[in-house]
PDB file of N, CA and C in Angstrom:
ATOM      1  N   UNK A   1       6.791  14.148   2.271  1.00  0.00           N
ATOM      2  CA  UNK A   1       7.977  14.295   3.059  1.00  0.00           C
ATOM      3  C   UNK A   1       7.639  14.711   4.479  1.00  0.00           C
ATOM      4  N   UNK A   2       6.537  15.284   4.715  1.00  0.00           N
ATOM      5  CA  UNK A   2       5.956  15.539   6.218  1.00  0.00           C
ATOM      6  C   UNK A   2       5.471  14.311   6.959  1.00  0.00           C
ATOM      7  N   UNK A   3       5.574  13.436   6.382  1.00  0.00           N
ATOM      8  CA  UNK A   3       5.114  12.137   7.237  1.00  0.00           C
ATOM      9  C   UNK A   3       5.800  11.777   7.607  1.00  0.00           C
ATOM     10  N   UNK A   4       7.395  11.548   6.922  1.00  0.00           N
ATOM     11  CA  UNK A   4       8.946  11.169   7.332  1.00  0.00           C
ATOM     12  C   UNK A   4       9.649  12.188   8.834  1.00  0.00           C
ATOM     13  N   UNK A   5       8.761  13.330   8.572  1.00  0.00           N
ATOM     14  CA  UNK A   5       9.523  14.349   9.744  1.00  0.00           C
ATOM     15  C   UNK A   5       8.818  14.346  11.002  1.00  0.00           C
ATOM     16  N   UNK A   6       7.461  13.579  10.707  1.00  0.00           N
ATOM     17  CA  UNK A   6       6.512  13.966  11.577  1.00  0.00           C
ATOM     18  C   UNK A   6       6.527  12.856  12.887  1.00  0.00           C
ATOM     19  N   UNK A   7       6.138  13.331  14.070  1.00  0.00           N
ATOM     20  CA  UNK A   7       6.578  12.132  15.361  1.00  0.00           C
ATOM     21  C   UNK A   7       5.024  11.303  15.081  1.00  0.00           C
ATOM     22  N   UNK A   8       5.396  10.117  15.089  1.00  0.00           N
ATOM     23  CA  UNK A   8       4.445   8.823  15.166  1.00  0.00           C
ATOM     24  C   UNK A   8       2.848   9.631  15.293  1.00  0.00           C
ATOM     25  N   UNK A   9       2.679  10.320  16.363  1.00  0.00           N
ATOM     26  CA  UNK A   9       1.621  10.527  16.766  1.00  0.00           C
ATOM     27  C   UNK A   9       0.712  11.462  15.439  1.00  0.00           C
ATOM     28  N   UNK A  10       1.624  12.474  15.392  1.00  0.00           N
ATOM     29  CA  UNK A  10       1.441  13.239  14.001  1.00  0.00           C
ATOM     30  C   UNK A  10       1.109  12.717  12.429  1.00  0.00           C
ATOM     31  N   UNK A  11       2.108  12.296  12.480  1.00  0.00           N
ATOM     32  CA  UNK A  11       2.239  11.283  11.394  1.00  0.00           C
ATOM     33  C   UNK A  11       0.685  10.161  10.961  1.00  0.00           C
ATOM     34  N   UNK A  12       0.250   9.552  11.777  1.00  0.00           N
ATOM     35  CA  UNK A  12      -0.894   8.833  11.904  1.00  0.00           C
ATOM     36  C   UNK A  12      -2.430   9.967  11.744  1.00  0.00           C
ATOM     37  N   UNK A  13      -2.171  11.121  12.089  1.00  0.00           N
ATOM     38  CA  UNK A  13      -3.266  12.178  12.523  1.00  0.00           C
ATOM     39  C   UNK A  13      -3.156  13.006  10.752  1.00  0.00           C
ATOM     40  N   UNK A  14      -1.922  13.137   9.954  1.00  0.00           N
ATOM     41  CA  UNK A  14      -2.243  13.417   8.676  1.00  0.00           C
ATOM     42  C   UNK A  14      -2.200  12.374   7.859  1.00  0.00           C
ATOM     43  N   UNK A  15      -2.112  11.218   8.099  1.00  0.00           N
ATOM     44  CA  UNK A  15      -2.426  10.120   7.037  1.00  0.00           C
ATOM     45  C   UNK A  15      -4.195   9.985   7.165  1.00  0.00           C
ATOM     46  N   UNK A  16      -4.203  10.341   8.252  1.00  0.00           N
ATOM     47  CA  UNK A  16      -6.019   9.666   8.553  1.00  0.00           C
ATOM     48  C   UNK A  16      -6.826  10.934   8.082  1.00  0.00           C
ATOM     49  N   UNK A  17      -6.199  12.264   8.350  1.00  0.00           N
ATOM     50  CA  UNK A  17      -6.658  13.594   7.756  1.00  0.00           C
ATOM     51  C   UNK A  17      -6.281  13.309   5.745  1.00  0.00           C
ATOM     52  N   UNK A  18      -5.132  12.683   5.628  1.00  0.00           N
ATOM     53  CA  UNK A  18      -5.804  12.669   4.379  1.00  0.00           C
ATOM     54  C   UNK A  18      -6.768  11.503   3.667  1.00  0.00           C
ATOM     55  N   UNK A  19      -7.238  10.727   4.236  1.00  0.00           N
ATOM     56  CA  UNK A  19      -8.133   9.424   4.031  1.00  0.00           C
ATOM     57  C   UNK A  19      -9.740   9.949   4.555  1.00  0.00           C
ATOM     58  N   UNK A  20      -9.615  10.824   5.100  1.00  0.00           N
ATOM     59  CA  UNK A  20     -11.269  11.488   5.344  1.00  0.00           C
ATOM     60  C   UNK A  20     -11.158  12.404   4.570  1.00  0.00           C
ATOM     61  N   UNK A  21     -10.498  13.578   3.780  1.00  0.00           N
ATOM     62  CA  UNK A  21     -10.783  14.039   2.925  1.00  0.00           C
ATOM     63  C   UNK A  21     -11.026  13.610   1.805  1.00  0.00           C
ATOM     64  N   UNK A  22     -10.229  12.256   1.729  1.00  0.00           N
ATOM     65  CA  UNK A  22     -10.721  12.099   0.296  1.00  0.00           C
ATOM     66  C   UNK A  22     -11.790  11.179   0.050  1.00  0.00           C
ATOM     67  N   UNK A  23     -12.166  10.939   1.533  1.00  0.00           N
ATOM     68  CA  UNK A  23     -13.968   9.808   1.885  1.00  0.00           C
ATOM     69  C   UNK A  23     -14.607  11.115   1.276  1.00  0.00           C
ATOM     70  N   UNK A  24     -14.433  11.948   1.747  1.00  0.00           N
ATOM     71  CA  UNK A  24     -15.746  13.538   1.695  1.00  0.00           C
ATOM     72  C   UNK A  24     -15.714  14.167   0.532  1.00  0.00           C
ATOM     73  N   UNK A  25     -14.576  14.033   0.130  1.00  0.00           N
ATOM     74  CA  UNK A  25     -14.453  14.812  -1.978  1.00  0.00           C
ATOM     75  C   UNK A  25     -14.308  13.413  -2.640  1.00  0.00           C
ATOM     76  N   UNK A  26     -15.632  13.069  -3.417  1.00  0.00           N
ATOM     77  CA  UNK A  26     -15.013  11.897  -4.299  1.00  0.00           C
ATOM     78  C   UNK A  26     -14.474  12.349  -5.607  1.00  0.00           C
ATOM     79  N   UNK A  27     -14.905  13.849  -5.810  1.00  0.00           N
ATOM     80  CA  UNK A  27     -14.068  14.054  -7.247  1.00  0.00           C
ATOM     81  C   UNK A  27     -12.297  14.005  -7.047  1.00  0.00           C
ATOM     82  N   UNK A  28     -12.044  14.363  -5.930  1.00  0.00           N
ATOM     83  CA  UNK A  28     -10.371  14.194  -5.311  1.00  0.00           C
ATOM     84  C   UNK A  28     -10.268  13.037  -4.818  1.00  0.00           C
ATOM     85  N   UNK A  29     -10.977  11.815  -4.614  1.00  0.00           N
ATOM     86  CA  UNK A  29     -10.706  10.856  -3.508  1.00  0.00           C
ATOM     87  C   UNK A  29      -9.564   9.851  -4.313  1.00  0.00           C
ATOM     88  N   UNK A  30      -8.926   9.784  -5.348  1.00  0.00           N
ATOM     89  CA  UNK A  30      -8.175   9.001  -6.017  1.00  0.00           C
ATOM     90  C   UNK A  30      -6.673   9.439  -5.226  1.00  0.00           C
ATOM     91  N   UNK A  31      -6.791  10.935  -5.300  1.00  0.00           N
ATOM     92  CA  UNK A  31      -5.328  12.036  -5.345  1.00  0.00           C
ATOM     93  C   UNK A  31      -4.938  12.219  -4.079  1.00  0.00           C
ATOM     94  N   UNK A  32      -5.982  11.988  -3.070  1.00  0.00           N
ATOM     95  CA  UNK A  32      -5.471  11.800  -1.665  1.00  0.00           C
ATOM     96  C   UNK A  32      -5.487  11.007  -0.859  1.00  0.00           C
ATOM     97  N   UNK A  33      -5.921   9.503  -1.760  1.00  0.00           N
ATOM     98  CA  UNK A  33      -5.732   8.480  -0.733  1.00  0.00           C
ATOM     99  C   UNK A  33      -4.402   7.690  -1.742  1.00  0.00           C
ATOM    100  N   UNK A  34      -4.770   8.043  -2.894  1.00  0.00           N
ATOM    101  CA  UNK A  34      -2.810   7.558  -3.147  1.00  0.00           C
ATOM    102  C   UNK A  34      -1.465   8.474  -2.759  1.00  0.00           C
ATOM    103  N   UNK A  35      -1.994   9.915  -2.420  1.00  0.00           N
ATOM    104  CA  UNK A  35      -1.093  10.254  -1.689  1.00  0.00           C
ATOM    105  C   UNK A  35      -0.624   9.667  -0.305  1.00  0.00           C
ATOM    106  N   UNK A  36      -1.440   9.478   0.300  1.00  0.00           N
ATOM    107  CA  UNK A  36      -1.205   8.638   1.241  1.00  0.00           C
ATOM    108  C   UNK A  36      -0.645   7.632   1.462  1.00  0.00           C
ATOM    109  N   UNK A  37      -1.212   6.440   0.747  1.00  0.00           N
ATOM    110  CA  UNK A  37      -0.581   5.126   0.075  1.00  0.00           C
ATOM    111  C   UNK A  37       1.104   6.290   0.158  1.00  0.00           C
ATOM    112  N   UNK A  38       1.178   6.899  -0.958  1.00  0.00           N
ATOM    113  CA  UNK A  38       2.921   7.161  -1.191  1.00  0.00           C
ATOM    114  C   UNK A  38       3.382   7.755  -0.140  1.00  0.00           C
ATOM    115  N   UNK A  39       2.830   8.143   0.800  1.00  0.00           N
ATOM    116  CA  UNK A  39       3.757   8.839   2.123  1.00  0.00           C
ATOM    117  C   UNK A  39       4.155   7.517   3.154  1.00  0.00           C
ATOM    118  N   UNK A  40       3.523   6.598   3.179  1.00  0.00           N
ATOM    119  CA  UNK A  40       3.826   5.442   4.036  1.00  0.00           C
ATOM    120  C   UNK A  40       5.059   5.159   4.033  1.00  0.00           C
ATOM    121  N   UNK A  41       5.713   5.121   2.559  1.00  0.00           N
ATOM    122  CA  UNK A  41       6.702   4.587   2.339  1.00  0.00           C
ATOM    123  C   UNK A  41       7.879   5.672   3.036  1.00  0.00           C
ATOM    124  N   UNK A  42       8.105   7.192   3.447  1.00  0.00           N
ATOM    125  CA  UNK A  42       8.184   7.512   4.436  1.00  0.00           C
ATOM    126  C   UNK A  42       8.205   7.496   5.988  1.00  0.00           C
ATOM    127  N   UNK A  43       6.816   6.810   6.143  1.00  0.00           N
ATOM    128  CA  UNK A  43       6.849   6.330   7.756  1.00  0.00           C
ATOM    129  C   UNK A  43       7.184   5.210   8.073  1.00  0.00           C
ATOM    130  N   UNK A  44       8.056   5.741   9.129  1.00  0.00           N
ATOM    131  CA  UNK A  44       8.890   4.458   9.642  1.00  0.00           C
ATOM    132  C   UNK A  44       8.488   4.354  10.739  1.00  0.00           C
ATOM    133  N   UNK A  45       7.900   4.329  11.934  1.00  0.00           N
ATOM    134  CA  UNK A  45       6.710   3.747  12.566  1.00  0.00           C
ATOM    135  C   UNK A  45       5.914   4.693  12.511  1.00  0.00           C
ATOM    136  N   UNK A  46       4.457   3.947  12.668  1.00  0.00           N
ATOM    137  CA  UNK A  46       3.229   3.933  12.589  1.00  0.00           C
ATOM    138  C   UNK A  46       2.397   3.401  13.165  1.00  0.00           C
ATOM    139  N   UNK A  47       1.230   3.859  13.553  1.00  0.00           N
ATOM    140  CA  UNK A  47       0.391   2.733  14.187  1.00  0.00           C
ATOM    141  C   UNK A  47      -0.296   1.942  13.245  1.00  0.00           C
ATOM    142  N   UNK A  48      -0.181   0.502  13.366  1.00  0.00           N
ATOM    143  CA  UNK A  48      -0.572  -0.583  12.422  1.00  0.00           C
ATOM    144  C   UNK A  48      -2.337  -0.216  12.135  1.00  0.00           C
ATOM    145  N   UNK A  49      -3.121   0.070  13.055  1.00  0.00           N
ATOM    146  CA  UNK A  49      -4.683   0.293  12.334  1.00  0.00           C
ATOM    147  C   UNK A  49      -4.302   1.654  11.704  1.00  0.00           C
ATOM    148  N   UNK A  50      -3.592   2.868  11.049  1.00  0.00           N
ATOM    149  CA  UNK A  50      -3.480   3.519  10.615  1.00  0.00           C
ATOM    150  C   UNK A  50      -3.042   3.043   9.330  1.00  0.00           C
ATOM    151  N   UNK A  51      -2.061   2.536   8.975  1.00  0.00           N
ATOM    152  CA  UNK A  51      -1.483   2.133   8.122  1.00  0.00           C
ATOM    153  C   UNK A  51      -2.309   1.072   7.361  1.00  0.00           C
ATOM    154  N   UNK A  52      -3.140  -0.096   8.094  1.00  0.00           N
ATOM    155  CA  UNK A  52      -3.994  -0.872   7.594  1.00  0.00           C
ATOM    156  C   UNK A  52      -5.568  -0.036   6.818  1.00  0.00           C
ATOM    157  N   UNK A  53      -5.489   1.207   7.727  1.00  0.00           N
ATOM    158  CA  UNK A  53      -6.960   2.157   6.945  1.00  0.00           C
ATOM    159  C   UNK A  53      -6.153   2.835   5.491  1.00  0.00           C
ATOM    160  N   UNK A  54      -5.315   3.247   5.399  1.00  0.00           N
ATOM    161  CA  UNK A  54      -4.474   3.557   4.180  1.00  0.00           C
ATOM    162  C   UNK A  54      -4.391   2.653   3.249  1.00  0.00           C
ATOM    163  N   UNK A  55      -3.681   1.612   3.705  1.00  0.00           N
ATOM    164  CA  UNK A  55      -3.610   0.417   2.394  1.00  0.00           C
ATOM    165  C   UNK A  55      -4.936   0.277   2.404  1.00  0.00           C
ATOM    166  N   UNK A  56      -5.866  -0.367   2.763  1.00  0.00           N
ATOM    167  CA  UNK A  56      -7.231  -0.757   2.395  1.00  0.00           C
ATOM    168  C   UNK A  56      -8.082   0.643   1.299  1.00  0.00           C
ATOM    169  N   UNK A  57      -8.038   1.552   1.719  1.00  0.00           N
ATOM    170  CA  UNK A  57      -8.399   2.900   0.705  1.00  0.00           C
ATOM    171  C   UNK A  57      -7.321   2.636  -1.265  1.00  0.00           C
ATOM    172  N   UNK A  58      -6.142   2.348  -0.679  1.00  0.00           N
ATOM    173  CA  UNK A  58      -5.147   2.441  -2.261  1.00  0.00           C
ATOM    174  C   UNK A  58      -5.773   1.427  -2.766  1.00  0.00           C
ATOM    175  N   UNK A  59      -6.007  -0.255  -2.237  1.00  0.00           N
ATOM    176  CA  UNK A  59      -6.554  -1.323  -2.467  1.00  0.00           C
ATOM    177  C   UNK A  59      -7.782  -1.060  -4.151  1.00  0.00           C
ATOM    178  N   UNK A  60      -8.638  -0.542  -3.246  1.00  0.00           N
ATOM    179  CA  UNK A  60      -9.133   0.048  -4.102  1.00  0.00           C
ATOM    180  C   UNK A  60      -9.202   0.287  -5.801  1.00  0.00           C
ATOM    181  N   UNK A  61      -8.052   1.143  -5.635  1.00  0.00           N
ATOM    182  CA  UNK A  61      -7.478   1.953  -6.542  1.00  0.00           C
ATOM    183  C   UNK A  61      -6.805   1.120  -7.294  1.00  0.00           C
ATOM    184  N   UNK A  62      -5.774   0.198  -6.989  1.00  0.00           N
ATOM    185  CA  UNK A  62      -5.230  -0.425  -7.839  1.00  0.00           C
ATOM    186  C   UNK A  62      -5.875  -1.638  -8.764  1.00  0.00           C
ATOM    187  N   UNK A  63      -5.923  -1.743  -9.758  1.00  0.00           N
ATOM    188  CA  UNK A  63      -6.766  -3.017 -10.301  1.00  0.00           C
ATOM    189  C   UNK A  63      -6.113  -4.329 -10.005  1.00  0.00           C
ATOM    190  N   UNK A  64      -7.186  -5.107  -9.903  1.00  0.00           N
ATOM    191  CA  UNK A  64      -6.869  -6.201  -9.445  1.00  0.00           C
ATOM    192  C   UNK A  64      -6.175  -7.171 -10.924  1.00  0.00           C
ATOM    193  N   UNK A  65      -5.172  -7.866 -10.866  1.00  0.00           N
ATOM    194  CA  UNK A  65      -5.189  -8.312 -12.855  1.00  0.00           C
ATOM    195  C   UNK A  65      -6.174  -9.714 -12.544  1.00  0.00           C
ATOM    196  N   UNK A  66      -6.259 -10.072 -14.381  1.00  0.00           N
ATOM    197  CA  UNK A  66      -7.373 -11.047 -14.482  1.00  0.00           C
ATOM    198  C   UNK A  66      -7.324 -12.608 -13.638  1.00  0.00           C
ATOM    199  N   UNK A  67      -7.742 -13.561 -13.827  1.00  0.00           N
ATOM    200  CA  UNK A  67      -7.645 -14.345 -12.836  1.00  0.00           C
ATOM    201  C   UNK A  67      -6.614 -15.520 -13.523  1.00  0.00           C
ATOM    202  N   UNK A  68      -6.222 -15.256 -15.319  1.00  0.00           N
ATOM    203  CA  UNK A  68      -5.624 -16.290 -15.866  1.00  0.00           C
ATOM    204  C   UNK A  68      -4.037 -15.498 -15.255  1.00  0.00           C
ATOM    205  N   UNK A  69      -4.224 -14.208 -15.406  1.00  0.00           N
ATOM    206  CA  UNK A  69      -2.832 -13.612 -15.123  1.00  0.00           C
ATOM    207  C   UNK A  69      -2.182 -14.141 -13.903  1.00  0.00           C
ATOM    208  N   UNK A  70      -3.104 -14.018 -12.888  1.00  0.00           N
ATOM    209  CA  UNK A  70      -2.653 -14.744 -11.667  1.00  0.00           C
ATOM    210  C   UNK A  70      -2.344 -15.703 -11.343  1.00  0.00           C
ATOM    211  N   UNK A  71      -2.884 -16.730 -12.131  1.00  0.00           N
ATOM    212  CA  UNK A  71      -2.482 -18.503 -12.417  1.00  0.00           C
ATOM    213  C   UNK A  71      -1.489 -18.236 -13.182  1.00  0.00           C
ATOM    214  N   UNK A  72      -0.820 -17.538 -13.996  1.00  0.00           N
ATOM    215  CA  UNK A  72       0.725 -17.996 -14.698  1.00  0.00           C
ATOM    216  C   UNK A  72       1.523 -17.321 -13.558  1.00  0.00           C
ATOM    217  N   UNK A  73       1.100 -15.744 -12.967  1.00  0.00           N
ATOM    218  CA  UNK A  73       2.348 -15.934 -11.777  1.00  0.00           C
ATOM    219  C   UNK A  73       2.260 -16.721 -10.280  1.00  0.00           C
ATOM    220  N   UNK A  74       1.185 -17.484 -10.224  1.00  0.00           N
ATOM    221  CA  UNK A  74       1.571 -18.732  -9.601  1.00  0.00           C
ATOM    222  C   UNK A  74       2.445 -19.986 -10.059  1.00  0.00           C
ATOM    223  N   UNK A  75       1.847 -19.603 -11.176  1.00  0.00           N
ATOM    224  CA  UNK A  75       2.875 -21.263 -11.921  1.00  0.00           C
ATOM    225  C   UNK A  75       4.330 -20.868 -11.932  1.00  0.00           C
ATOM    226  N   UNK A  76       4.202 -19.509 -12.308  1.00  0.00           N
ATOM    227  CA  UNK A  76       6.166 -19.655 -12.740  1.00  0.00           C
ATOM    228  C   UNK A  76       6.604 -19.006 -11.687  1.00  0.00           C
ATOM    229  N   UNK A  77       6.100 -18.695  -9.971  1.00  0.00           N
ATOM    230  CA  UNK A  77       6.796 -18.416  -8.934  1.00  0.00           C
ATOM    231  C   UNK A  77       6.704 -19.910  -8.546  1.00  0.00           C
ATOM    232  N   UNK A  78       5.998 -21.021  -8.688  1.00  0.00           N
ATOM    233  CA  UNK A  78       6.326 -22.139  -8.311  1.00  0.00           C
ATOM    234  C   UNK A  78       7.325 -23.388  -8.691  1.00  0.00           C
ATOM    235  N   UNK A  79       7.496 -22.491 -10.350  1.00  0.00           N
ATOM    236  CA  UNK A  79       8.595 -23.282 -11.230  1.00  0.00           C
ATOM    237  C   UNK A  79      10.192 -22.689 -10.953  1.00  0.00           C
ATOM    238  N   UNK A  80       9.719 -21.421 -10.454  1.00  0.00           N
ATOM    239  CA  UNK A  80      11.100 -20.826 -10.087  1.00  0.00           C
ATOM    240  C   UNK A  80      11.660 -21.355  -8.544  1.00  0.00           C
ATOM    241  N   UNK A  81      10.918 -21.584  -7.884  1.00  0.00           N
ATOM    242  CA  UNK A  81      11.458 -21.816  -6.417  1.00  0.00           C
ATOM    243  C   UNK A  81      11.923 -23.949  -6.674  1.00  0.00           C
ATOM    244  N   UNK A  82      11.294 -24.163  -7.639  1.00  0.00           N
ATOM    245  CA  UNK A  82      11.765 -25.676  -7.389  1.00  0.00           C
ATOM    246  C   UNK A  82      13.189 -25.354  -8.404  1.00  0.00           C
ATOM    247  N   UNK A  83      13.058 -24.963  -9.090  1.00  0.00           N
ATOM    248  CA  UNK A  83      14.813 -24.715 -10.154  1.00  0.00           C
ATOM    249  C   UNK A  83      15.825 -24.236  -9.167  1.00  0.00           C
ATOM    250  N   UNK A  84      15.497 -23.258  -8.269  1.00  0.00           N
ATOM    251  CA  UNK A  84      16.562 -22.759  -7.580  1.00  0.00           C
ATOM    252  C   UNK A  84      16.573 -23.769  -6.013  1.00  0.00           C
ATOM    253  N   UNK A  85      16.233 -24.324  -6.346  1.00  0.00           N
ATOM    254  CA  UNK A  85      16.331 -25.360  -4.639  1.00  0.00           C
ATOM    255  C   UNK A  85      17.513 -26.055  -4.716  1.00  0.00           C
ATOM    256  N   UNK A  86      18.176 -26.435  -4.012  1.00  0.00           N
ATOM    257  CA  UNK A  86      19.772 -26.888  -3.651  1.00  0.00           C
ATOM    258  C   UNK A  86      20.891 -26.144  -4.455  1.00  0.00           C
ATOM    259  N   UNK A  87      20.676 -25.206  -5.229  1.00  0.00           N
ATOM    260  CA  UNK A  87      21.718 -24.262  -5.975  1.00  0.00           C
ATOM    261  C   UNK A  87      22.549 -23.674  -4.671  1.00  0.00           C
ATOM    262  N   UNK A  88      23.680 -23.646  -4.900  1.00  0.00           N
ATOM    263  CA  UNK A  88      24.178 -22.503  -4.101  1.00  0.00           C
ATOM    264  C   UNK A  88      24.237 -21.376  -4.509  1.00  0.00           C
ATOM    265  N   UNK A  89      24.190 -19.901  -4.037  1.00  0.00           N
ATOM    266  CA  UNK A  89      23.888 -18.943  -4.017  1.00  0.00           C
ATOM    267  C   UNK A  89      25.447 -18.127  -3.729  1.00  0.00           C
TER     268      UNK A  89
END
């Protein structure tokens, strides 16, 4: 909630304070770079290389799914956009 209150300048200076702490503790480095990741959603501007060093750290963290998983939600986001084409809405 301090990232939401904090002026741009601030804001960028504890997202990056928490992304070097958790470069320097790897037994904590999970807990403070997804904290981070979750304060973004708080900041409403930001400086874009701040925000790009954050996501790239969560990146990480999140697993990537397998590669068949990813071919069915290609197929059925591609089966869905041709079904809904000329529908009205």
């Amino acid at each position: 909630m301090a990232v939401g209150h904090a002026r741009e300048r601030e804001r960028g200076e504890l997202l990056r304070k928490l992304v070097v702490i958790g470069d320097q503790r790897p037994s904590q480095r999970r807990r403070y770079h997804l904290l981070a990741a979750a304060s973004l959603e708080n900041a409403t501007t930001l400086d874009p290389a701040v925000r790009a060093e954050v996501m790239s750290r969560a990146a990480f963290l999140i697993p990537r799914p397998p590669e068949r998983r990813r071919r069915t939600w290609r197929r059925r986001a591609r089966w869905s956009s041709m079904c809904c084409r000329g529908r009205p809405t």
